[in-house]
PDB file of N, CA and C in Angstrom:
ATOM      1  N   UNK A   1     138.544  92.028 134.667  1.00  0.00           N
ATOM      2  CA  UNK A   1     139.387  91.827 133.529  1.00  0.00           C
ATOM      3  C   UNK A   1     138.666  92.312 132.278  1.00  0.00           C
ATOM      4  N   UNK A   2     138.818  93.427 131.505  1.00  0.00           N
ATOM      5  CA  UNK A   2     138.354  93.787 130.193  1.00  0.00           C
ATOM      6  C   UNK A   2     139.077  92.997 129.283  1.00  0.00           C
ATOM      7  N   UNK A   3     138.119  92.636 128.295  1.00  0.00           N
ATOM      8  CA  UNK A   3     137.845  91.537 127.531  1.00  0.00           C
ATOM      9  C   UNK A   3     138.434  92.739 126.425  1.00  0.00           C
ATOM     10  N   UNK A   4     139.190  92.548 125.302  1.00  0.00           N
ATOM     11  CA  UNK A   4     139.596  93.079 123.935  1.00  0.00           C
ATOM     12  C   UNK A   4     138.906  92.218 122.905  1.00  0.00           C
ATOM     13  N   UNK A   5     137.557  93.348 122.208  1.00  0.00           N
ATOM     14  CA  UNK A   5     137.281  92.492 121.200  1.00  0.00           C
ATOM     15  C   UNK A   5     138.230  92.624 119.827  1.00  0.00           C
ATOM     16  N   UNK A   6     138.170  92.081 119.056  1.00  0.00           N
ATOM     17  CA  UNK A   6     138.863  91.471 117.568  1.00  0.00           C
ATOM     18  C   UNK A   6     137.948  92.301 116.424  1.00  0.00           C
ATOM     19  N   UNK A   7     137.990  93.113 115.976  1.00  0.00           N
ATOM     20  CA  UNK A   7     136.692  94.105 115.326  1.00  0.00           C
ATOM     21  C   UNK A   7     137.604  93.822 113.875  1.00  0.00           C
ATOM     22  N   UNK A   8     136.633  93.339 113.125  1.00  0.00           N
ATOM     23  CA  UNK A   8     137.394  93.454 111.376  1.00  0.00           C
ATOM     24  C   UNK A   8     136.507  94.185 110.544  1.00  0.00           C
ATOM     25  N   UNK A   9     136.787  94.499 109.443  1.00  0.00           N
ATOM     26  CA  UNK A   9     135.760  95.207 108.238  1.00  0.00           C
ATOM     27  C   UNK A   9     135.942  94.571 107.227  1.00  0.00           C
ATOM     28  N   UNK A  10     134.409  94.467 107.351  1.00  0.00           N
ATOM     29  CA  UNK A  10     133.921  93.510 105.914  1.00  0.00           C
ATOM     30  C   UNK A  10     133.079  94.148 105.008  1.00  0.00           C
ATOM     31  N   UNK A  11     133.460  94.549 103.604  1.00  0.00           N
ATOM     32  CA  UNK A  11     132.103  95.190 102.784  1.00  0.00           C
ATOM     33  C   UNK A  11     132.152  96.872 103.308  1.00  0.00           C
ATOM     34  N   UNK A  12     133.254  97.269 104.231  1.00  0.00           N
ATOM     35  CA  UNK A  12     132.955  98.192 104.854  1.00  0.00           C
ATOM     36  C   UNK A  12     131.837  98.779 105.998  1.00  0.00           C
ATOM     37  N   UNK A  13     131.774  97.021 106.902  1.00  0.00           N
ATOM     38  CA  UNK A  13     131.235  97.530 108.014  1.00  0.00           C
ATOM     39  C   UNK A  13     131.964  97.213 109.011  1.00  0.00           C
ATOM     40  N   UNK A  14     131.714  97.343 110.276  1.00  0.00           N
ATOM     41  CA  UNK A  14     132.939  96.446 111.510  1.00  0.00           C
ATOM     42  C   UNK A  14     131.320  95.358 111.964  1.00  0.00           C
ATOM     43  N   UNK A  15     132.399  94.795 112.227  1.00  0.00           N
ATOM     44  CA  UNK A  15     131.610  93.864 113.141  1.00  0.00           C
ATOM     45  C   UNK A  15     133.233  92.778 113.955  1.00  0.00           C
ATOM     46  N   UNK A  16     132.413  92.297 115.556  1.00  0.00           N
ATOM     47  CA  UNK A  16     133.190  91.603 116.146  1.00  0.00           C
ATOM     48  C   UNK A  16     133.418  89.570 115.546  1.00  0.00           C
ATOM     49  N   UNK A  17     134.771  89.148 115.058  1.00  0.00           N
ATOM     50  CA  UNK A  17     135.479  88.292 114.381  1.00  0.00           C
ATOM     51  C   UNK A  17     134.143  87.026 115.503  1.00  0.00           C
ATOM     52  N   UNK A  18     134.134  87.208 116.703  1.00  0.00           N
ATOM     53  CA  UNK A  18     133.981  86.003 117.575  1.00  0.00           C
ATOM     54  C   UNK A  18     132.253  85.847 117.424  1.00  0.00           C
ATOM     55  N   UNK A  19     131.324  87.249 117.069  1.00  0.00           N
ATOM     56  CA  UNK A  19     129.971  87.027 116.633  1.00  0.00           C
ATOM     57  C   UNK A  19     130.105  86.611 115.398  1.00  0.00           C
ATOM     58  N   UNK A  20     130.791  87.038 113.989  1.00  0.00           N
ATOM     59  CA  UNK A  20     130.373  86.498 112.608  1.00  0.00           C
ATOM     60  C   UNK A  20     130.709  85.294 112.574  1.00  0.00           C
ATOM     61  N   UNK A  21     131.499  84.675 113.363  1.00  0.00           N
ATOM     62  CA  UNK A  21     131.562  83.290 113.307  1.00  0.00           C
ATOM     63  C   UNK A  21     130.545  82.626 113.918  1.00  0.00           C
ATOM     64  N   UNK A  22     129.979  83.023 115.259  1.00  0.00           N
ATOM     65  CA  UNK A  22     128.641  82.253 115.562  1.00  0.00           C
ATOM     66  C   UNK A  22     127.579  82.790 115.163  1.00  0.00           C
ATOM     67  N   UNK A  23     127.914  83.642 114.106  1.00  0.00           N
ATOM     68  CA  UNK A  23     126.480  84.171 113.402  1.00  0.00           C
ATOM     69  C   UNK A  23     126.184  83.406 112.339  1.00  0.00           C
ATOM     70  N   UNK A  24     127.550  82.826 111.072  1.00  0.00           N
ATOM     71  CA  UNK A  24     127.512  81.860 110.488  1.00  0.00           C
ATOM     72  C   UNK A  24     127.694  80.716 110.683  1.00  0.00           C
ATOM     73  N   UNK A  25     127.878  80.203 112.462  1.00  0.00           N
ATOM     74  CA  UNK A  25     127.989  79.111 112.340  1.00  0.00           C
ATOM     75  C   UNK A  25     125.943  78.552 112.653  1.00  0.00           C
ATOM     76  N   UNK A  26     125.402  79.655 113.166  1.00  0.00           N
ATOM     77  CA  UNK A  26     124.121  79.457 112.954  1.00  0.00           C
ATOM     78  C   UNK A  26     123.253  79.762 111.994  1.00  0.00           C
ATOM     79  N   UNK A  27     123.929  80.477 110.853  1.00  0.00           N
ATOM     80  CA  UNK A  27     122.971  80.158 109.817  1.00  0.00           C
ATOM     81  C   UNK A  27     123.051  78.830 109.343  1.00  0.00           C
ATOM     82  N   UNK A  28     124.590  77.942 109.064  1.00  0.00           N
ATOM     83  CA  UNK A  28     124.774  76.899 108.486  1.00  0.00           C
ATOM     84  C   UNK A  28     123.590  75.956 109.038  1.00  0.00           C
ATOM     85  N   UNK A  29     123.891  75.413 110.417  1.00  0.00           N
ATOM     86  CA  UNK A  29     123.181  74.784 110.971  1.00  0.00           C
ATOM     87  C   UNK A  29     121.542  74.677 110.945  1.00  0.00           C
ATOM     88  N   UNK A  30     120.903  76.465 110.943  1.00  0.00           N
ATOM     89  CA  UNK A  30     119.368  76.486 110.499  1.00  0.00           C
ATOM     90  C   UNK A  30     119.112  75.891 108.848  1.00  0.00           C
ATOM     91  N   UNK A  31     120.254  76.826 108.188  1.00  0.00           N
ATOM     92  CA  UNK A  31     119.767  76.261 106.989  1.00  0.00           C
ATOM     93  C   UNK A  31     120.059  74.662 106.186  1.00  0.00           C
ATOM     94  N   UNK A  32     120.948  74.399 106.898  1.00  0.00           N
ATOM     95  CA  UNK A  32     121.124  72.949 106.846  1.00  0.00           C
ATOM     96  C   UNK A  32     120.066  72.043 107.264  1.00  0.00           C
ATOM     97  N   UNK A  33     120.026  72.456 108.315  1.00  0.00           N
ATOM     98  CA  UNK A  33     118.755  71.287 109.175  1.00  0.00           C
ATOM     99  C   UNK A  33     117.453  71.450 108.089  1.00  0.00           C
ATOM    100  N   UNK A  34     117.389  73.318 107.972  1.00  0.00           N
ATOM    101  CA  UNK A  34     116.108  72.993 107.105  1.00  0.00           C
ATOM    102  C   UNK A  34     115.838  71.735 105.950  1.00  0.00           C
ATOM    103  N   UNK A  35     116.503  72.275 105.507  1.00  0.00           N
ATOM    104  CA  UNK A  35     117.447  71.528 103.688  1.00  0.00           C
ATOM    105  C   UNK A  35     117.072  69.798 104.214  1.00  0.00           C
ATOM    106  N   UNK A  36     117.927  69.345 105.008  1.00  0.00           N
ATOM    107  CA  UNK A  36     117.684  68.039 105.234  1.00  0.00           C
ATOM    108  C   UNK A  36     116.794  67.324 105.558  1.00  0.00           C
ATOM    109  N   UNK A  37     115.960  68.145 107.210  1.00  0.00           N
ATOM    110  CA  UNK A  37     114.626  67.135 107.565  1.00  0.00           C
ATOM    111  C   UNK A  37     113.549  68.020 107.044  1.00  0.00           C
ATOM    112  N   UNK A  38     113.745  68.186 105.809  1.00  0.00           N
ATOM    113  CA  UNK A  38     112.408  68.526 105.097  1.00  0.00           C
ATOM    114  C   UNK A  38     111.591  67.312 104.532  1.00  0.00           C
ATOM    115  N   UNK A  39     110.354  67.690 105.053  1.00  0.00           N
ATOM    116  CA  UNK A  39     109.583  65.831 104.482  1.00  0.00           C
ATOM    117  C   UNK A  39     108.756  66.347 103.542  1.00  0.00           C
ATOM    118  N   UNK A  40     109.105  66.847 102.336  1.00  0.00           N
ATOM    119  CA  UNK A  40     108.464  67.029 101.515  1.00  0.00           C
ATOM    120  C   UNK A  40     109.388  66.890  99.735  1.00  0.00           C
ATOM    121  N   UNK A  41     109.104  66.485  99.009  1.00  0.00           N
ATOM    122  CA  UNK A  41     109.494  66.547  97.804  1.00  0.00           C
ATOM    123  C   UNK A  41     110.232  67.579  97.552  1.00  0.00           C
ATOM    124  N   UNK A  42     111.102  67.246  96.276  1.00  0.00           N
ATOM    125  CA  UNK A  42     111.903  68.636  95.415  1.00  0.00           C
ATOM    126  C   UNK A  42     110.433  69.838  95.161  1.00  0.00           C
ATOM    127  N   UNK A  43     110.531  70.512  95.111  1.00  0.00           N
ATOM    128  CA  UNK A  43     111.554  71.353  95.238  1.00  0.00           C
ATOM    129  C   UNK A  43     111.600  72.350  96.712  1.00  0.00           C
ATOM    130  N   UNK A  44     110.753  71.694  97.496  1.00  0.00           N
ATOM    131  CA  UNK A  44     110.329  71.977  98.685  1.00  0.00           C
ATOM    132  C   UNK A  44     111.557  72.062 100.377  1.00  0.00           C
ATOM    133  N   UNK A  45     112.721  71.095  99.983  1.00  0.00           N
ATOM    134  CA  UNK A  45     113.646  71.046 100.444  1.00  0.00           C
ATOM    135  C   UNK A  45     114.303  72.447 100.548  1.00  0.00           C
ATOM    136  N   UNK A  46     114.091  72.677  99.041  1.00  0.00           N
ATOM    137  CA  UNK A  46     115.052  73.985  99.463  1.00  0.00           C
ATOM    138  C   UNK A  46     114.361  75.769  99.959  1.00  0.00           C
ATOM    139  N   UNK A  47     112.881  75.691  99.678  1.00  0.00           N
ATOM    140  CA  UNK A  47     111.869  76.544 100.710  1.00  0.00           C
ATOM    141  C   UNK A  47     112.686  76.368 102.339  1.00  0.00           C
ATOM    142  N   UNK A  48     112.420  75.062 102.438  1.00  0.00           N
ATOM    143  CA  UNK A  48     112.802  74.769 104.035  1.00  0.00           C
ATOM    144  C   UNK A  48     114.048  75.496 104.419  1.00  0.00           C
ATOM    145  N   UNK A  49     115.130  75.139 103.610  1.00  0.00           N
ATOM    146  CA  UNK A  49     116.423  75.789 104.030  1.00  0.00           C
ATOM    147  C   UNK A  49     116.409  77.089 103.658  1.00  0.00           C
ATOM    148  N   UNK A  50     115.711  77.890 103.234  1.00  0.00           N
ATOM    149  CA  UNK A  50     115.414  79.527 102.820  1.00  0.00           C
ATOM    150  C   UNK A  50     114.839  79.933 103.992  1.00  0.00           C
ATOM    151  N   UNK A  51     113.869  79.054 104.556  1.00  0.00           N
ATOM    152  CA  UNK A  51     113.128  79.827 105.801  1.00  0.00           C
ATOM    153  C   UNK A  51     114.384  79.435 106.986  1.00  0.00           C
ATOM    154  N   UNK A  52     115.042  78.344 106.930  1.00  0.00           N
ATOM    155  CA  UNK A  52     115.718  78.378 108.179  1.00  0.00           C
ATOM    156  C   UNK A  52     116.966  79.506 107.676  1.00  0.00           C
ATOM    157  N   UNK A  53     117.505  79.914 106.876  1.00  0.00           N
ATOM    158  CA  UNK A  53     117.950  80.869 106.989  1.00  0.00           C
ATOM    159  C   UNK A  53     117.689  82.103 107.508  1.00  0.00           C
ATOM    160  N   UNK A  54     116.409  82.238 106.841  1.00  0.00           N
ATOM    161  CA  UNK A  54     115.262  83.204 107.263  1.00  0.00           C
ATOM    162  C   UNK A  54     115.764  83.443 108.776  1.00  0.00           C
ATOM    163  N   UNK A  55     115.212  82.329 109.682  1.00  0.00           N
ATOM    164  CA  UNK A  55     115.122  82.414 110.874  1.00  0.00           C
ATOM    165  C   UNK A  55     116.649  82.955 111.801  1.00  0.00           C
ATOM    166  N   UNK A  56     117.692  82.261 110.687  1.00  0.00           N
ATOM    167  CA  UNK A  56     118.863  82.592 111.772  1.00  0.00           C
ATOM    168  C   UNK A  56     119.547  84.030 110.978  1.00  0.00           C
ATOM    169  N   UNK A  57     119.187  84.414 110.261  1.00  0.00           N
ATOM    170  CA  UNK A  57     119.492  85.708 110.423  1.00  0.00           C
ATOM    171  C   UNK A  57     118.497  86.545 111.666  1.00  0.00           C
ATOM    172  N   UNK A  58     117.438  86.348 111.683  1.00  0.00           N
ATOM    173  CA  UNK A  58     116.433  86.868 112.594  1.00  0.00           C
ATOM    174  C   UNK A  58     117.172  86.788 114.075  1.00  0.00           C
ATOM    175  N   UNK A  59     117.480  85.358 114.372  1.00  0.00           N
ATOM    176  CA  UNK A  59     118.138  85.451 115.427  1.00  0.00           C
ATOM    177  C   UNK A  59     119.563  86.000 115.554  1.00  0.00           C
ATOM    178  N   UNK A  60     120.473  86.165 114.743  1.00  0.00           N
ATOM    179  CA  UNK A  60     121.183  87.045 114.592  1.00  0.00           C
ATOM    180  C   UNK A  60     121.310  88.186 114.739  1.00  0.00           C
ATOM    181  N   UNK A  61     120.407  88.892 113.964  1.00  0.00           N
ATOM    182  CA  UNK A  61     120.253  90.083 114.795  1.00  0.00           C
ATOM    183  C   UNK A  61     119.719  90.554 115.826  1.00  0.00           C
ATOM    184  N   UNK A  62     119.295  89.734 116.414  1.00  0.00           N
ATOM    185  CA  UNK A  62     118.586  90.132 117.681  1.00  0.00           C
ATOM    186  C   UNK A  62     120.071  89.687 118.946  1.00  0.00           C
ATOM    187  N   UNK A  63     120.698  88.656 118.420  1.00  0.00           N
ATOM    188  CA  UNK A  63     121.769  88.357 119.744  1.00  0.00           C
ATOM    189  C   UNK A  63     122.893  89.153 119.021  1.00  0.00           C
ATOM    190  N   UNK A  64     123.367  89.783 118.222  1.00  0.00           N
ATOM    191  CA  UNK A  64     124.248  90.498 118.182  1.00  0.00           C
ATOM    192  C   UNK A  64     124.339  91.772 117.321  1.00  0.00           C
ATOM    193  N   UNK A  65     124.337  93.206 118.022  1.00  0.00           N
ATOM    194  CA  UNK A  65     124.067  94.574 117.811  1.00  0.00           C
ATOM    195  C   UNK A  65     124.946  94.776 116.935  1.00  0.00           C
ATOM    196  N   UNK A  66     124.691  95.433 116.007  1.00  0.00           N
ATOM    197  CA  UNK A  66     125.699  96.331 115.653  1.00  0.00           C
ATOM    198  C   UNK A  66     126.916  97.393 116.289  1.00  0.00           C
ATOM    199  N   UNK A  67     128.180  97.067 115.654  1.00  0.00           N
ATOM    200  CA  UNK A  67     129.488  98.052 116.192  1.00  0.00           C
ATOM    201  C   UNK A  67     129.498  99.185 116.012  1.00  0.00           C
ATOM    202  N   UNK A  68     129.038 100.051 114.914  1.00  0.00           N
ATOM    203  CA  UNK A  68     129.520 101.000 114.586  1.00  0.00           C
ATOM    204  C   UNK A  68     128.752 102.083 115.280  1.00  0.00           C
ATOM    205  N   UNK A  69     128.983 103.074 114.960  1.00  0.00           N
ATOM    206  CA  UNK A  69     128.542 104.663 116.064  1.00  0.00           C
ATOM    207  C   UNK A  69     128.690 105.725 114.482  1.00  0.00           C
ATOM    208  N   UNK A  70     127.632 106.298 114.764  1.00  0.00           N
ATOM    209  CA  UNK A  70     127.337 107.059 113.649  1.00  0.00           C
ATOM    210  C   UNK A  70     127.317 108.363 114.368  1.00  0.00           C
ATOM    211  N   UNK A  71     128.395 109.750 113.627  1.00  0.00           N
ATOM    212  CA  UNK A  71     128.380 110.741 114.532  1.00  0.00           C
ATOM    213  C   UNK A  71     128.166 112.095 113.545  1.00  0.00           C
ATOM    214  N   UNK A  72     127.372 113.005 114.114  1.00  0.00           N
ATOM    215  CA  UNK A  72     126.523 114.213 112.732  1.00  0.00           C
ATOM    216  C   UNK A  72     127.747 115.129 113.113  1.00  0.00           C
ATOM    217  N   UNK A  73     128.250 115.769 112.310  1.00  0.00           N
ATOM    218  CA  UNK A  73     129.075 117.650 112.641  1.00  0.00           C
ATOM    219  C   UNK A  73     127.687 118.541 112.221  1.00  0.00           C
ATOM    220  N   UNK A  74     128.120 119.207 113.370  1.00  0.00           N
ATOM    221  CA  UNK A  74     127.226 120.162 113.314  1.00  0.00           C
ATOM    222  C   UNK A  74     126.639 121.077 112.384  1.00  0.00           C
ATOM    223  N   UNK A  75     125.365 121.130 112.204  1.00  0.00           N
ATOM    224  CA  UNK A  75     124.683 121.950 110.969  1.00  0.00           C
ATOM    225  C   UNK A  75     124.325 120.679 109.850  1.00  0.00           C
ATOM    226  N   UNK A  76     124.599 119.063 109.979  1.00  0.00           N
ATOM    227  CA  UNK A  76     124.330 118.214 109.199  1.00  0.00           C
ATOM    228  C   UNK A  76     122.616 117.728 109.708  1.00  0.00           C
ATOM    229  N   UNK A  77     121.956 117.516 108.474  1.00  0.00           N
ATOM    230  CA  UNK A  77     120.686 116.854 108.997  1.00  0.00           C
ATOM    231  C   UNK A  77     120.733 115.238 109.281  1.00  0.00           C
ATOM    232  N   UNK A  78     120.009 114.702 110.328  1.00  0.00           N
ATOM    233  CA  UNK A  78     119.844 113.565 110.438  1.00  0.00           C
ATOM    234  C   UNK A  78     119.358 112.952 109.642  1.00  0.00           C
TER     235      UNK A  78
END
């Protein structure tokens, strides 16, 4: 059974509707958690939630590739 992905453009890139949602539903969560069980004073809370952002973009791109296909006409330089 082939699966039909849902491809939208945002900013003018594509990406698939069913990754940007679990792409932001894991930044919320990293950078949230950071933000909260940070055991350290102002203004240190919010370092924490910068690096857990940090992190889930990192993992983001690593679990989901980019859509688009980039194609040269001939006689164009790379």
């Amino acid at each position: 059974m082939s699966e039909k992905k849902q491809l939208i453009d945002i900013l003018g890139d594509t990406a698939d509707f069913k990754e940007l949602i679990m792409s932001m539903g894991i930044s919320a969560v990293l950078g949230i958690s950071g933000y909260v069980l940070c055991p350290y004073a102002a203004p240190y809370p919010l370092f924490c939630g910068l690096s857990g952002l940090i992190i889930a973009f990192g993992v983001s791109n690593i679990l989901f590739k980019p859509k688009r296909r980039i194609m040269y006409k001939e006689g164009e330089s790379k």
